[in-house]
N, C-alpha and C. Protein backbone atom coordinates (compact mmCIF):
# COMPACT_ATOMS: atom_id res chain seq x y z
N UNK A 1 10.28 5.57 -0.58
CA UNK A 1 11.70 5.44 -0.32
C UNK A 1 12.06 3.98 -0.03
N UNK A 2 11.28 3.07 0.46
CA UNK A 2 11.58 1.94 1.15
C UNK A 2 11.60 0.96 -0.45
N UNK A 3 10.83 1.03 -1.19
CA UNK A 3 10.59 0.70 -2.58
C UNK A 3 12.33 1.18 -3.17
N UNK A 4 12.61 2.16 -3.08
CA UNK A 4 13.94 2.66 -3.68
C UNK A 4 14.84 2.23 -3.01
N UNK A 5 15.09 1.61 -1.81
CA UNK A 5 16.20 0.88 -1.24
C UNK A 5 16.22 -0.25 -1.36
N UNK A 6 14.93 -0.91 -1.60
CA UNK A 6 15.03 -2.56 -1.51
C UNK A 6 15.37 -2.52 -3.31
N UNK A 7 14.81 -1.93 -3.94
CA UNK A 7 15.44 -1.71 -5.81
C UNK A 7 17.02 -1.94 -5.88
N UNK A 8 17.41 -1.10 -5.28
CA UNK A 8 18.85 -0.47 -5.42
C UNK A 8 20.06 -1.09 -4.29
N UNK A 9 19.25 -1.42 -3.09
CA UNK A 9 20.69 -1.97 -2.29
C UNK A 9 20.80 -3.47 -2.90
N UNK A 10 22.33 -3.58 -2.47
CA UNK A 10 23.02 -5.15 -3.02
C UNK A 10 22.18 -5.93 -1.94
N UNK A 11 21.85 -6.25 -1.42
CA UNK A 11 21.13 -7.11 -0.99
C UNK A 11 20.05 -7.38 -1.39
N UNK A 12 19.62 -6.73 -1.93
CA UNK A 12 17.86 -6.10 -2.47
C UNK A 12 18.06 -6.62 -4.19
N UNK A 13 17.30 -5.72 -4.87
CA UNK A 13 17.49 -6.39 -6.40
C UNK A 13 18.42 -5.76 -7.29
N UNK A 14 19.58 -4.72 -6.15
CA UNK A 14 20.99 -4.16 -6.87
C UNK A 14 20.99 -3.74 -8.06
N UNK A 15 19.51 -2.93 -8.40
CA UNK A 15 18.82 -2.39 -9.84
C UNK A 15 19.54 -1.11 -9.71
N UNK A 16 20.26 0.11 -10.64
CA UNK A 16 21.12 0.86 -10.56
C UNK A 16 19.84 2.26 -10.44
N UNK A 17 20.22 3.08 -9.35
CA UNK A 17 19.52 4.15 -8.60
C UNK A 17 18.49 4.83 -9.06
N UNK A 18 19.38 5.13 -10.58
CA UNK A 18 17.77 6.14 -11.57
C UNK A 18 17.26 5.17 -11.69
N UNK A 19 16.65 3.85 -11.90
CA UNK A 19 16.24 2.82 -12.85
C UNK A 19 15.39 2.53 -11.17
N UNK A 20 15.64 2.82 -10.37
CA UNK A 20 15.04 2.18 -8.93
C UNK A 20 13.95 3.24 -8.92
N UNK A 21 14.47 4.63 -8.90
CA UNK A 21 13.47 5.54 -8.63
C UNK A 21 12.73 5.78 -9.72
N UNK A 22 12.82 5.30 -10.97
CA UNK A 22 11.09 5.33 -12.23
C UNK A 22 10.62 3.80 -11.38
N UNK A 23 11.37 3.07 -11.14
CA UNK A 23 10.19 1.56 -10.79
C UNK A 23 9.84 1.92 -9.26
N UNK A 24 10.54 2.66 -8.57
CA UNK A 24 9.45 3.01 -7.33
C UNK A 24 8.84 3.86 -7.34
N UNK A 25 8.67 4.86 -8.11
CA UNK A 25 7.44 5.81 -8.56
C UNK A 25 6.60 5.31 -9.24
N UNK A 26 7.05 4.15 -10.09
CA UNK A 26 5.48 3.15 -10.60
C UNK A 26 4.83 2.30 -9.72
N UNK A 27 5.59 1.82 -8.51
CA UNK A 27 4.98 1.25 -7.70
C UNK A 27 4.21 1.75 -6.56
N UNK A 28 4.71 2.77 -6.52
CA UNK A 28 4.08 4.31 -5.74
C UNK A 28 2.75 4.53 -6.23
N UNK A 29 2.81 4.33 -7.62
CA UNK A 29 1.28 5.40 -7.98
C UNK A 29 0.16 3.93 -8.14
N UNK A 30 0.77 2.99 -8.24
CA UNK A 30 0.10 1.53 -8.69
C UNK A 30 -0.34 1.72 -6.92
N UNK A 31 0.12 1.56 -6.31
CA UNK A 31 -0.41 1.36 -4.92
C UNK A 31 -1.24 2.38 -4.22
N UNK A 32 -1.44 3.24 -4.59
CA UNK A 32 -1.97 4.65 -4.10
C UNK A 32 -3.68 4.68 -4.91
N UNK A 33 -3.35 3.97 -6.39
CA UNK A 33 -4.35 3.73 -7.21
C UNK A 33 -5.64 2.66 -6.28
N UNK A 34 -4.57 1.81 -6.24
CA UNK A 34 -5.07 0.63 -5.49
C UNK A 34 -5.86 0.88 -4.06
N UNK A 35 -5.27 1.73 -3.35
CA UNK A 35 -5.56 2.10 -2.61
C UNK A 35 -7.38 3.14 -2.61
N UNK A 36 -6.92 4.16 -3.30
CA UNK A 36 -8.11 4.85 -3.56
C UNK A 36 -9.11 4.05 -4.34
N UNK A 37 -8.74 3.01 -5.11
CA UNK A 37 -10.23 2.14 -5.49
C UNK A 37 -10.74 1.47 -4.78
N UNK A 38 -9.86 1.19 -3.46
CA UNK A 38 -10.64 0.09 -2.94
C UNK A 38 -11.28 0.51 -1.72
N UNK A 39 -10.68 2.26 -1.57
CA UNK A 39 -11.72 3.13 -0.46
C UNK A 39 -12.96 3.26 -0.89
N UNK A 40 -12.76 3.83 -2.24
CA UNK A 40 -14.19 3.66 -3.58
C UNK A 40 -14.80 2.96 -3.12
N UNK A 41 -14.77 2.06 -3.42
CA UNK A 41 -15.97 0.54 -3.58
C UNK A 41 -15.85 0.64 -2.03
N UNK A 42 -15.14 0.22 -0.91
CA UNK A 42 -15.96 0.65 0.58
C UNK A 42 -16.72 1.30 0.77
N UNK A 43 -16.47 2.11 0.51
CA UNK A 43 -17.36 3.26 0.70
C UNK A 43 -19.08 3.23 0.20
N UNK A 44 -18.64 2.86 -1.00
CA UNK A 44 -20.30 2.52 -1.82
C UNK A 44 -20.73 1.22 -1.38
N UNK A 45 -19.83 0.46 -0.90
CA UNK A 45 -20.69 -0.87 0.23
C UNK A 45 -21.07 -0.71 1.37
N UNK A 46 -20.69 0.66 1.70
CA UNK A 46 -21.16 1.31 3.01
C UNK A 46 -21.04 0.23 4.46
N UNK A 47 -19.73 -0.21 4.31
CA UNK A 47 -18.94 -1.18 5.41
C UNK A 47 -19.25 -0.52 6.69
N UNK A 48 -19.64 -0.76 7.89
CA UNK A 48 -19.57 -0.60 9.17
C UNK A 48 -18.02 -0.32 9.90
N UNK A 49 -17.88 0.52 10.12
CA UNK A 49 -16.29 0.59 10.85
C UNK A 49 -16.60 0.56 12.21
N UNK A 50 -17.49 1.27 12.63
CA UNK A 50 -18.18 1.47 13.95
C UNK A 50 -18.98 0.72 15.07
N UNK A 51 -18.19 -0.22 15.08
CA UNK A 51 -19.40 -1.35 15.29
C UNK A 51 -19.55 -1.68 17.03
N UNK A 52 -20.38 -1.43 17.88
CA UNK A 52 -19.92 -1.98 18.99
C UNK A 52 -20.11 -3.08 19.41
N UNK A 53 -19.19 -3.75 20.07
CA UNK A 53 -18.92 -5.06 20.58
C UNK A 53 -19.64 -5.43 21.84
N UNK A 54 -19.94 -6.79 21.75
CA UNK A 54 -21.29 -7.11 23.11
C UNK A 54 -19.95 -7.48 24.24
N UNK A 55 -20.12 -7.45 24.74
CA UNK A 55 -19.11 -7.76 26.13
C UNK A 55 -19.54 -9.36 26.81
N UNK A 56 -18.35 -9.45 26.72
CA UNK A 56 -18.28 -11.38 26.86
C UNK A 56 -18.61 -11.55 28.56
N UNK A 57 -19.60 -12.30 29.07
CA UNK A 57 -19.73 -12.91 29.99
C UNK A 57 -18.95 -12.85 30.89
N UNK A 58 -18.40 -12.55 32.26
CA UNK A 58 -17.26 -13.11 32.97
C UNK A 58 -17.64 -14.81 33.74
């Protein structure tokens, strides 16, 4: 939705409403793509999320 307001409001790129919502449903699925490939490849680099931290000196 936020993709379809910044398309379509006059302040934004004042692109006319249907024409906002096919280019924010392409930017929707482009990012979602993006998204799931790059969980992919985390995942198979087997990244540490869990990591615990040494505790700093006082």
């Amino acid at each position: 939705m936020t993709f379809i307001y910044i398309l379509n409001a006059k302040i934004g790129f004042n692109i006319p409403l249907n024409t906002s919502y096919m280019v924010g449903a392409v930017i929707t699925v482009m990012l979602t793509a993006v998204f799931f490939i790059k969980a992919v490849k985390n995942k198979n680099e087997n990244i540490e999320v869990d990591v615990q931290l040494e505790k700093e000196a006082v």
